[in-house]
N, C-alpha and C. Protein backbone atom coordinates (compact mmCIF):
# COMPACT_ATOMS: atom_id res chain seq x y z
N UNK A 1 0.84 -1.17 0.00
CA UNK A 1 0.00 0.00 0.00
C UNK A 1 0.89 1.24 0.00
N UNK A 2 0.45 2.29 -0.75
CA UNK A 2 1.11 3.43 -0.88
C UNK A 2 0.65 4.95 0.28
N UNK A 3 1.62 5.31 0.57
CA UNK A 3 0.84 6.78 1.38
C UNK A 3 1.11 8.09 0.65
N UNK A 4 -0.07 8.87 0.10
CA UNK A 4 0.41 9.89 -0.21
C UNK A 4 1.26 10.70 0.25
N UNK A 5 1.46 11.83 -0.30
CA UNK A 5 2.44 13.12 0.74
C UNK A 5 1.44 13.73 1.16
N UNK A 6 0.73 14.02 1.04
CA UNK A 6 -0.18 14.90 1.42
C UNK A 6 -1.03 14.51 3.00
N UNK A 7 -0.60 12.69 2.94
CA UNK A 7 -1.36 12.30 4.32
C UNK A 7 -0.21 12.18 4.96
N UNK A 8 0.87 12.89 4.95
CA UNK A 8 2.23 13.16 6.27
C UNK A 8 2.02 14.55 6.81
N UNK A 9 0.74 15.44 6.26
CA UNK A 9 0.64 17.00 6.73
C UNK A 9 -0.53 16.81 7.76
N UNK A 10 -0.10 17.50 8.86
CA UNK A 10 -1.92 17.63 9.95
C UNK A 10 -2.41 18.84 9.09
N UNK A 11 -3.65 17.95 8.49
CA UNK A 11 -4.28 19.18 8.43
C UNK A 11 -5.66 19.68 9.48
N UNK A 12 -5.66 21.32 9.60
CA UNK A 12 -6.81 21.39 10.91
C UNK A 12 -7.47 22.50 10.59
N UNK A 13 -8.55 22.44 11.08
CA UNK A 13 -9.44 23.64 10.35
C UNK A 13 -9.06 25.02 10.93
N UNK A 14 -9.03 26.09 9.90
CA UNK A 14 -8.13 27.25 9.90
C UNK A 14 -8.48 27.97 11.50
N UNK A 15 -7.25 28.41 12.51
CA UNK A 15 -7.56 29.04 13.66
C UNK A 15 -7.79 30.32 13.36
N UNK A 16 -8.74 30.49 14.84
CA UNK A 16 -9.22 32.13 14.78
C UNK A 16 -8.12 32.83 14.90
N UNK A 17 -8.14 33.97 14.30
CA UNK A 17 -7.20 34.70 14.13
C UNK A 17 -7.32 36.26 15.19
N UNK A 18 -6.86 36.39 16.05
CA UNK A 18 -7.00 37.65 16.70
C UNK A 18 -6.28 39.10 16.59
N UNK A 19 -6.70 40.42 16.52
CA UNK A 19 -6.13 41.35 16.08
C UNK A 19 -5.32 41.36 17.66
N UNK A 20 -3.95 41.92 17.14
CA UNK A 20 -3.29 43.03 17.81
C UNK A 20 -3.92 44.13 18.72
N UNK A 21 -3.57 44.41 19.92
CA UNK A 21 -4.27 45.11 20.31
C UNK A 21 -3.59 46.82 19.86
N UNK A 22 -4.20 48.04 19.65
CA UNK A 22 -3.57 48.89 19.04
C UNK A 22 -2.53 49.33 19.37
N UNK A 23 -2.17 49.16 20.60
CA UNK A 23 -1.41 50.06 21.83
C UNK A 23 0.08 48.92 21.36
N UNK A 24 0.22 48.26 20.80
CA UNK A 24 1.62 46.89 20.24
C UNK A 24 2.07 47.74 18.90
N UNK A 25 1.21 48.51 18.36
CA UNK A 25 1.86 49.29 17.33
C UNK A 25 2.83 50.80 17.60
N UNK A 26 1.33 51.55 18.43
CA UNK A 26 2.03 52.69 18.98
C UNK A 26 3.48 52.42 19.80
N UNK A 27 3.55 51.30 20.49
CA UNK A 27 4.41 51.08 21.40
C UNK A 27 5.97 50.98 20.44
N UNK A 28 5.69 50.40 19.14
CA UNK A 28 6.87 50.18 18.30
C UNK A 28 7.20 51.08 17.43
N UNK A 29 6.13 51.84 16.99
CA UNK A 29 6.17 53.23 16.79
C UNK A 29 7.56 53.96 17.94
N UNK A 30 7.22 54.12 19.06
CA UNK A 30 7.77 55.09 20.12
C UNK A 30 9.09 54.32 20.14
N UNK A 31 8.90 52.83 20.44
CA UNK A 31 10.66 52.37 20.32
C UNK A 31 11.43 52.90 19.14
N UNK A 32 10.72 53.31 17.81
CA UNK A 32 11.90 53.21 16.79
C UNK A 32 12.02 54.59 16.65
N UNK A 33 11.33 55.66 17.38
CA UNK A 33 11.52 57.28 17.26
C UNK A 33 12.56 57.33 18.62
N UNK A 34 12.48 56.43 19.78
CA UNK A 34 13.41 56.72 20.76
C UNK A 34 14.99 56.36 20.06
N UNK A 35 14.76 55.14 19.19
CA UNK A 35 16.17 54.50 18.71
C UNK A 35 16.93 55.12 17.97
N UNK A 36 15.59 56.41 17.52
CA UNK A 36 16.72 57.32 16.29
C UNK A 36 16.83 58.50 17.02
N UNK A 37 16.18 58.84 18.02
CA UNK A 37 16.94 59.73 19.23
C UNK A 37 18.14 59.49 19.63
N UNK A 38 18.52 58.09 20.01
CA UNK A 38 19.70 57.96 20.54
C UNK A 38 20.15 57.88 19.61
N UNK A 39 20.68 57.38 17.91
CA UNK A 39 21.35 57.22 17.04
C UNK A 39 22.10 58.99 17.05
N UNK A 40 20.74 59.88 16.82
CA UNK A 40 20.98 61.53 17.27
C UNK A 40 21.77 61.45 17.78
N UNK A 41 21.44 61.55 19.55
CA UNK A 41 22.35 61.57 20.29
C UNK A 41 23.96 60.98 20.13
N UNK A 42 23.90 59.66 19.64
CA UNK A 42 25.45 59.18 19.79
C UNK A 42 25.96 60.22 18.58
N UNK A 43 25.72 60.42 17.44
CA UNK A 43 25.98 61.03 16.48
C UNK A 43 26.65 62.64 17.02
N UNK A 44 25.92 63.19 17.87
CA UNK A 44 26.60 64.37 18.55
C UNK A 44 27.32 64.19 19.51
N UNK A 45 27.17 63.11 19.96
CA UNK A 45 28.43 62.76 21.37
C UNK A 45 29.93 62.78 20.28
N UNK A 46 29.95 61.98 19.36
CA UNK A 46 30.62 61.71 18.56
C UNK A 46 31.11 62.53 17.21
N UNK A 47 30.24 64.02 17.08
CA UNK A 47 30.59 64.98 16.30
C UNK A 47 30.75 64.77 15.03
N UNK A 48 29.30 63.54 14.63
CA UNK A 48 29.53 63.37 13.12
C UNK A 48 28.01 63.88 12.51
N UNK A 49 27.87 64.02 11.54
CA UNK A 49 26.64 64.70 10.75
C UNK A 49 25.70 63.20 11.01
N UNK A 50 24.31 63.37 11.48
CA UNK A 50 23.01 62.85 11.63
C UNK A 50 22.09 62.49 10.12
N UNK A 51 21.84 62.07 9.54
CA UNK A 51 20.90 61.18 8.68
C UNK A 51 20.06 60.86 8.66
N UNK A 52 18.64 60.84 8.02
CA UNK A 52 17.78 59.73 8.44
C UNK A 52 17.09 59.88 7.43
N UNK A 53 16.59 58.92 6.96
CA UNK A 53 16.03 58.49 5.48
C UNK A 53 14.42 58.50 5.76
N UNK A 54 13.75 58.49 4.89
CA UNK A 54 12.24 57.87 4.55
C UNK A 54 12.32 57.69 3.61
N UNK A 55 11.13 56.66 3.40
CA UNK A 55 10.95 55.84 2.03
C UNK A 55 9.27 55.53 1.90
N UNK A 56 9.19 55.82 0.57
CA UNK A 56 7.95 55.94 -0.09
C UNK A 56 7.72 54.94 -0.82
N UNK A 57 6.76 54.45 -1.26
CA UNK A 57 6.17 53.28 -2.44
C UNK A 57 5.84 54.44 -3.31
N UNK A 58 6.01 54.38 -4.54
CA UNK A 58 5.30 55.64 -5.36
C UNK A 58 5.09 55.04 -7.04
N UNK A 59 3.93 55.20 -7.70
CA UNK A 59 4.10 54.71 -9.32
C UNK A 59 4.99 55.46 -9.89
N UNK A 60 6.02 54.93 -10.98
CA UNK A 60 6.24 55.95 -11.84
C UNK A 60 5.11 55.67 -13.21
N UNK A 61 5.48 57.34 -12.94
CA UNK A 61 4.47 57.96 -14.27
C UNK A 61 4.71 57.00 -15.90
N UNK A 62 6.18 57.44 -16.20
CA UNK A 62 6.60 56.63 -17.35
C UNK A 62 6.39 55.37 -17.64
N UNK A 63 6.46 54.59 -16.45
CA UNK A 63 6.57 52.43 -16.56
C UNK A 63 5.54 52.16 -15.99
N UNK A 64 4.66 52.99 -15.19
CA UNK A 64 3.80 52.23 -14.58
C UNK A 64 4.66 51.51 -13.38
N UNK A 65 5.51 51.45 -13.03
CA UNK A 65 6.58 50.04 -12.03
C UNK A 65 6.13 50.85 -10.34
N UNK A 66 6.54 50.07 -9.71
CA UNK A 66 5.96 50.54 -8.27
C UNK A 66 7.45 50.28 -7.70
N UNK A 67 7.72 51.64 -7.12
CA UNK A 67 9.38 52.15 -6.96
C UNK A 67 9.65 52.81 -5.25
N UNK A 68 10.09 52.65 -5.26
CA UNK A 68 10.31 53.45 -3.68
C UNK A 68 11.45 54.04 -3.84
N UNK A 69 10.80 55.04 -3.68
CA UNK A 69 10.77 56.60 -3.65
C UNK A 69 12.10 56.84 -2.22
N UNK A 70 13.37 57.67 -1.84
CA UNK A 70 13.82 57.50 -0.57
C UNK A 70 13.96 58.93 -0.50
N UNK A 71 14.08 59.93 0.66
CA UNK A 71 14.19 61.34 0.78
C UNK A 71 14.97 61.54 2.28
N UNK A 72 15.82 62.60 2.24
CA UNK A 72 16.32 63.00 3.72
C UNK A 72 15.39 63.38 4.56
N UNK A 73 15.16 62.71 5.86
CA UNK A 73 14.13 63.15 6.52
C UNK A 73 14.88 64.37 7.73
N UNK A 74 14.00 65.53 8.29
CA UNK A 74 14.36 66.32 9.14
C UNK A 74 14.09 65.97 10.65
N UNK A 75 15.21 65.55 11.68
CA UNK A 75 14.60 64.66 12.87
C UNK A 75 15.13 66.11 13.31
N UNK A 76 14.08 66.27 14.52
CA UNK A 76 14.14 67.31 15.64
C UNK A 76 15.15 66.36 16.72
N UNK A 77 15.99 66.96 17.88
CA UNK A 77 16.21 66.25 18.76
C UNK A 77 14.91 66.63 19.86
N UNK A 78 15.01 65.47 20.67
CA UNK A 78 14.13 65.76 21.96
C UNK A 78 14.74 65.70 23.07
N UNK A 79 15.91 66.52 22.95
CA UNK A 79 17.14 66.69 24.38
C UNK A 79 17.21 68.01 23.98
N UNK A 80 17.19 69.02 24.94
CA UNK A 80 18.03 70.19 24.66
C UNK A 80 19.12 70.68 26.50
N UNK A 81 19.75 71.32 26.12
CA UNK A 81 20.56 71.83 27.05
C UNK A 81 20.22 73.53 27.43
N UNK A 82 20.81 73.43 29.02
CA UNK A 82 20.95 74.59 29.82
C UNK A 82 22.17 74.36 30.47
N UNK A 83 22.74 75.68 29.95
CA UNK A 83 24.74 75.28 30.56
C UNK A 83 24.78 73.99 30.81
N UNK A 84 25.17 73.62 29.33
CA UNK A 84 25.65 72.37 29.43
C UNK A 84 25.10 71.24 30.22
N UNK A 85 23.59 71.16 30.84
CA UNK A 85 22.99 70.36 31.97
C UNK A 85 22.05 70.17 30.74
N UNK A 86 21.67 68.53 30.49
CA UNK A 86 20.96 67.94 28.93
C UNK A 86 19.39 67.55 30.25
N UNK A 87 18.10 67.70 29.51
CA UNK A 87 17.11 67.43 29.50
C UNK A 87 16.42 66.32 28.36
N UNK A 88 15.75 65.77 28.47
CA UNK A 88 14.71 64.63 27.43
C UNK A 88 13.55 64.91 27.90
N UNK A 89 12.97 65.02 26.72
CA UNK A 89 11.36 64.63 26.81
C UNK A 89 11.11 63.78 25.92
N UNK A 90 10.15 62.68 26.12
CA UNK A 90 9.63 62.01 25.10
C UNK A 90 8.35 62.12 24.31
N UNK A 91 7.65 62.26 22.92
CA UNK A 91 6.69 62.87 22.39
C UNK A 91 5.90 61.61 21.76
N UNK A 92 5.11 61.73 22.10
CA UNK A 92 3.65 61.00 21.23
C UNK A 92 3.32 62.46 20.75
N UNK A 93 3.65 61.89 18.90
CA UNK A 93 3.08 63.02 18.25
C UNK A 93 3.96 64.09 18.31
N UNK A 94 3.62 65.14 18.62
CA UNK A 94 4.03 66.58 18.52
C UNK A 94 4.36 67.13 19.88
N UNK A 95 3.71 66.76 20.63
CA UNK A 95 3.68 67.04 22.01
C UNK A 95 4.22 66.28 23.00
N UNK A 96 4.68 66.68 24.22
CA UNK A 96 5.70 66.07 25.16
C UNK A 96 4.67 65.15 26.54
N UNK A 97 5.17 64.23 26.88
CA UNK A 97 3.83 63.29 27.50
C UNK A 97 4.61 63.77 28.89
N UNK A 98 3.66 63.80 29.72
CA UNK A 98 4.26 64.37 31.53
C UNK A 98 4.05 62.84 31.67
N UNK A 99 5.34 62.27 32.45
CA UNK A 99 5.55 61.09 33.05
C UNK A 99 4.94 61.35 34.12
N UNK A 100 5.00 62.75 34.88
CA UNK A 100 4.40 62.84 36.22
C UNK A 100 3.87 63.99 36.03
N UNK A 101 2.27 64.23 36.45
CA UNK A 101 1.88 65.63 36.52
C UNK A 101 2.85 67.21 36.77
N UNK A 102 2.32 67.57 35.72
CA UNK A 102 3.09 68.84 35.30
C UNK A 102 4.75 68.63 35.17
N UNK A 103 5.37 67.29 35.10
CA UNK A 103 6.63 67.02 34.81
C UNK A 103 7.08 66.62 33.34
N UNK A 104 7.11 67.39 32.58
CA UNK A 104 7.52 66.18 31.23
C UNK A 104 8.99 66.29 30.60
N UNK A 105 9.79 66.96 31.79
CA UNK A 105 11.26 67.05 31.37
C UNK A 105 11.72 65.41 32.58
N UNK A 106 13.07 64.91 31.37
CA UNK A 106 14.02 63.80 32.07
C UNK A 106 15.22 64.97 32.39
N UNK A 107 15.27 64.85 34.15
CA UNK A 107 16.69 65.10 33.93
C UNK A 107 18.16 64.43 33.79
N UNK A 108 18.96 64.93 32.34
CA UNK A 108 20.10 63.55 32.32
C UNK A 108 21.48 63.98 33.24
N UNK A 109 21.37 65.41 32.89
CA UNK A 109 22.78 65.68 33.30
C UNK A 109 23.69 66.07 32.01
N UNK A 110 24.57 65.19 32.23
CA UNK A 110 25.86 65.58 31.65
C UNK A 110 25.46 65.06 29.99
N UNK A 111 25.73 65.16 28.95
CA UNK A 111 25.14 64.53 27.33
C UNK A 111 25.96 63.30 27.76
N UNK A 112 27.12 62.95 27.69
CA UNK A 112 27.25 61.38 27.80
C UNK A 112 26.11 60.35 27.89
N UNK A 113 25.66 60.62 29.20
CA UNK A 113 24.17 59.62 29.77
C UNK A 113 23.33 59.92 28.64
N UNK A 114 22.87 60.79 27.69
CA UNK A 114 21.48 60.41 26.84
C UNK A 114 21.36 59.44 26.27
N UNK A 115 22.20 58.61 25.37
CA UNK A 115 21.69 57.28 24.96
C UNK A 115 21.53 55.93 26.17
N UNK A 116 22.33 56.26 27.22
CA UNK A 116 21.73 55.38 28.70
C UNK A 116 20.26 55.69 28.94
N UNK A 117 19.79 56.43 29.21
CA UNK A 117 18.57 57.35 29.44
C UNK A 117 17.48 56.77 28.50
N UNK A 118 18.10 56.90 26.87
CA UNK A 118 17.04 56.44 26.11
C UNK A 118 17.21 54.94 26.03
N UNK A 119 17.91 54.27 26.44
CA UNK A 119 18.18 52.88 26.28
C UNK A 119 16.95 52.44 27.78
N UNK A 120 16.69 53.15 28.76
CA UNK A 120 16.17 52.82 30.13
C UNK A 120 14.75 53.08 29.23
N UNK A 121 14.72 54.08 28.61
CA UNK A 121 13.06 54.51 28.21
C UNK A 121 12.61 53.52 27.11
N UNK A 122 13.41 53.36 26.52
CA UNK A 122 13.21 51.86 25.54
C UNK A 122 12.53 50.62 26.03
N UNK A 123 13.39 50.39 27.09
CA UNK A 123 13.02 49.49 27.86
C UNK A 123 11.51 49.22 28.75
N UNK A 124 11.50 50.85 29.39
CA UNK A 124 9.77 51.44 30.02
C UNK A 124 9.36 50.87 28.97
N UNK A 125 9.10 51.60 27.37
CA UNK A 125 8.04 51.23 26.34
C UNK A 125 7.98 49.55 26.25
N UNK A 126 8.96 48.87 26.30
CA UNK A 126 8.33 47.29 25.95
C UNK A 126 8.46 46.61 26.49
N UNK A 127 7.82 47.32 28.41
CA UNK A 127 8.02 46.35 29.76
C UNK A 127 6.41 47.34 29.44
N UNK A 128 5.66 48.32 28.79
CA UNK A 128 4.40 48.51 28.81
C UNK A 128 4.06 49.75 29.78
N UNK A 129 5.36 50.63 30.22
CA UNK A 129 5.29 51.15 31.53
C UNK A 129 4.61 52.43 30.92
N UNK A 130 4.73 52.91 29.67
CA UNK A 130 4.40 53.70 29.05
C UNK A 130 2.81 53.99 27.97
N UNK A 131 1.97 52.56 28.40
CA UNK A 131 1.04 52.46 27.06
C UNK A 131 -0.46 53.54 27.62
N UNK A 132 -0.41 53.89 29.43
CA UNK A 132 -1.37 54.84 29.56
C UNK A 132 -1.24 55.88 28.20
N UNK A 133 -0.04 56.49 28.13
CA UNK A 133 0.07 58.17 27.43
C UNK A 133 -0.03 57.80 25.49
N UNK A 134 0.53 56.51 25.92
CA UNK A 134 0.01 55.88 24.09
C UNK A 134 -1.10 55.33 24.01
N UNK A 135 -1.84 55.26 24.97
CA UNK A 135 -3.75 54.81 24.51
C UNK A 135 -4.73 56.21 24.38
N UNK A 136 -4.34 57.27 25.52
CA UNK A 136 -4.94 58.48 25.26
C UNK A 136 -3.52 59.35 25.08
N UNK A 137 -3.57 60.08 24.39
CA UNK A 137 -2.33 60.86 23.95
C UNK A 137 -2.74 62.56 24.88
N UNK A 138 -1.84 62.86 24.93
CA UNK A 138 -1.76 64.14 26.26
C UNK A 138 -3.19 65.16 25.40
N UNK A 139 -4.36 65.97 26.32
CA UNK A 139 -4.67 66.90 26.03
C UNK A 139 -5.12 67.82 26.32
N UNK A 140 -3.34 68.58 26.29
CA UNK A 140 -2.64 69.86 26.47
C UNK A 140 -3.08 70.46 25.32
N UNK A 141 -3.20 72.19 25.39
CA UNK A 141 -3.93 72.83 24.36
C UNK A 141 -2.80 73.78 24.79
N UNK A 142 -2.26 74.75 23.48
CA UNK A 142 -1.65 75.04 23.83
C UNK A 142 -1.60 76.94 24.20
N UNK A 143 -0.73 77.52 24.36
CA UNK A 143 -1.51 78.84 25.27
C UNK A 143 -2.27 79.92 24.35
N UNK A 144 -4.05 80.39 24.73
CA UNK A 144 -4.84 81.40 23.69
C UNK A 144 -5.33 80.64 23.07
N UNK A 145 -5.04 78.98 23.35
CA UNK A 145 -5.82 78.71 22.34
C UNK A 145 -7.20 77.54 22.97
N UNK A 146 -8.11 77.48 22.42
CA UNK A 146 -9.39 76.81 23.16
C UNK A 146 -9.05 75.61 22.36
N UNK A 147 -9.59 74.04 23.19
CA UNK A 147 -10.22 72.87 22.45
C UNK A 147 -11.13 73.00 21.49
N UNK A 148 -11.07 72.14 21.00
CA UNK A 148 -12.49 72.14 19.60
C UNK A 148 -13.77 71.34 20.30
N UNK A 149 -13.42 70.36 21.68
CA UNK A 149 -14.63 70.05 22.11
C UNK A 149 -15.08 71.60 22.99
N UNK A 150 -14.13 72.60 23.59
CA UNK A 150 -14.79 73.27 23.97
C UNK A 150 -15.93 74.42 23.62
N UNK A 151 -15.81 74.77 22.26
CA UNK A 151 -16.47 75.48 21.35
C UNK A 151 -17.20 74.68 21.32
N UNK A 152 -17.69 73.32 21.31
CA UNK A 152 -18.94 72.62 21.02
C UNK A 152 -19.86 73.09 22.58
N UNK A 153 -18.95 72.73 23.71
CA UNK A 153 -19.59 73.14 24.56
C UNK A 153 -20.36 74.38 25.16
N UNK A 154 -19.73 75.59 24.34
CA UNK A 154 -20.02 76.68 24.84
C UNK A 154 -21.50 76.77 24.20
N UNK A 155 -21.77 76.32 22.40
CA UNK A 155 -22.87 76.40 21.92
C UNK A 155 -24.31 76.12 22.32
């Protein structure tokens, strides 16, 4: 008697498949904007020119071919200094998240420690210590200026 190949495979009826919960994206999101913070950072510890690419899928017009597109991207740092004494903040978005009410500066100290600093905050994001400020994102308005739910309210 012969055995097919096909009867050496388990086959089993297809498993449910469950989404991701959203907060596993944002979270890898924030790791790979902290990772090019510190790339920043070592890059100025080290006094060499900073880089950072994006890349596009785009048609060309002429072939029809589907091409990716690459461009210099402009990274802000999110450290700045006061005589020489370095600060971090970390940003969802545009805006700086308060780790602790009305706190949203890290103090590092000396620039050496910033990629230690962001290597510890790396770590917060994918031990989860961080997914409150990535499920609702901070909302700070900023000064003169009103919410858009509050104009609903005043009506």
């Amino acid at each position: 008697m012969t055995t097919s190949v096909l009867s050496s495979l388990k086959v089993i009826a297809r498993p449910e498949i469950k989404q991701k919960p959203p907060v596993l994206n944002k979270r890898m999101k924030l790791i790979n904007r902290l990772e090019q913070q510190k790339k920043l950072a070592t890059c100025m510890l080290e006094g060499t020119p900073f880089v950072a690419y994006k890349e596009k899928t785009v048609k060309d017009p002429e072939t029809g071919e589907r091409i990716k597109k690459r461009w210099q991207a402009t990274v802000r740092p999110w450290y700045y200094d006061t005589d020489n004494h370095y600060f971090l903040e970390v940003k969802v978005g545009i805006r700086a998240i308060e780790l602790q009410k009305g706190k949203p500066a890290i103090d590092v100290g000396d620039k050496e420690k910033l990629p230690e600093v962001i290597d510890i905050l790396i770590s917060a994001v994918e031990k989860g210590e961080l997914d409150e400020f990535l499920i609702s994102p901070p909302k700070t308005v900023a000064k003169g200026k009103t919410p858009a739910n509050a104009k609903l309210a005043k009506s």
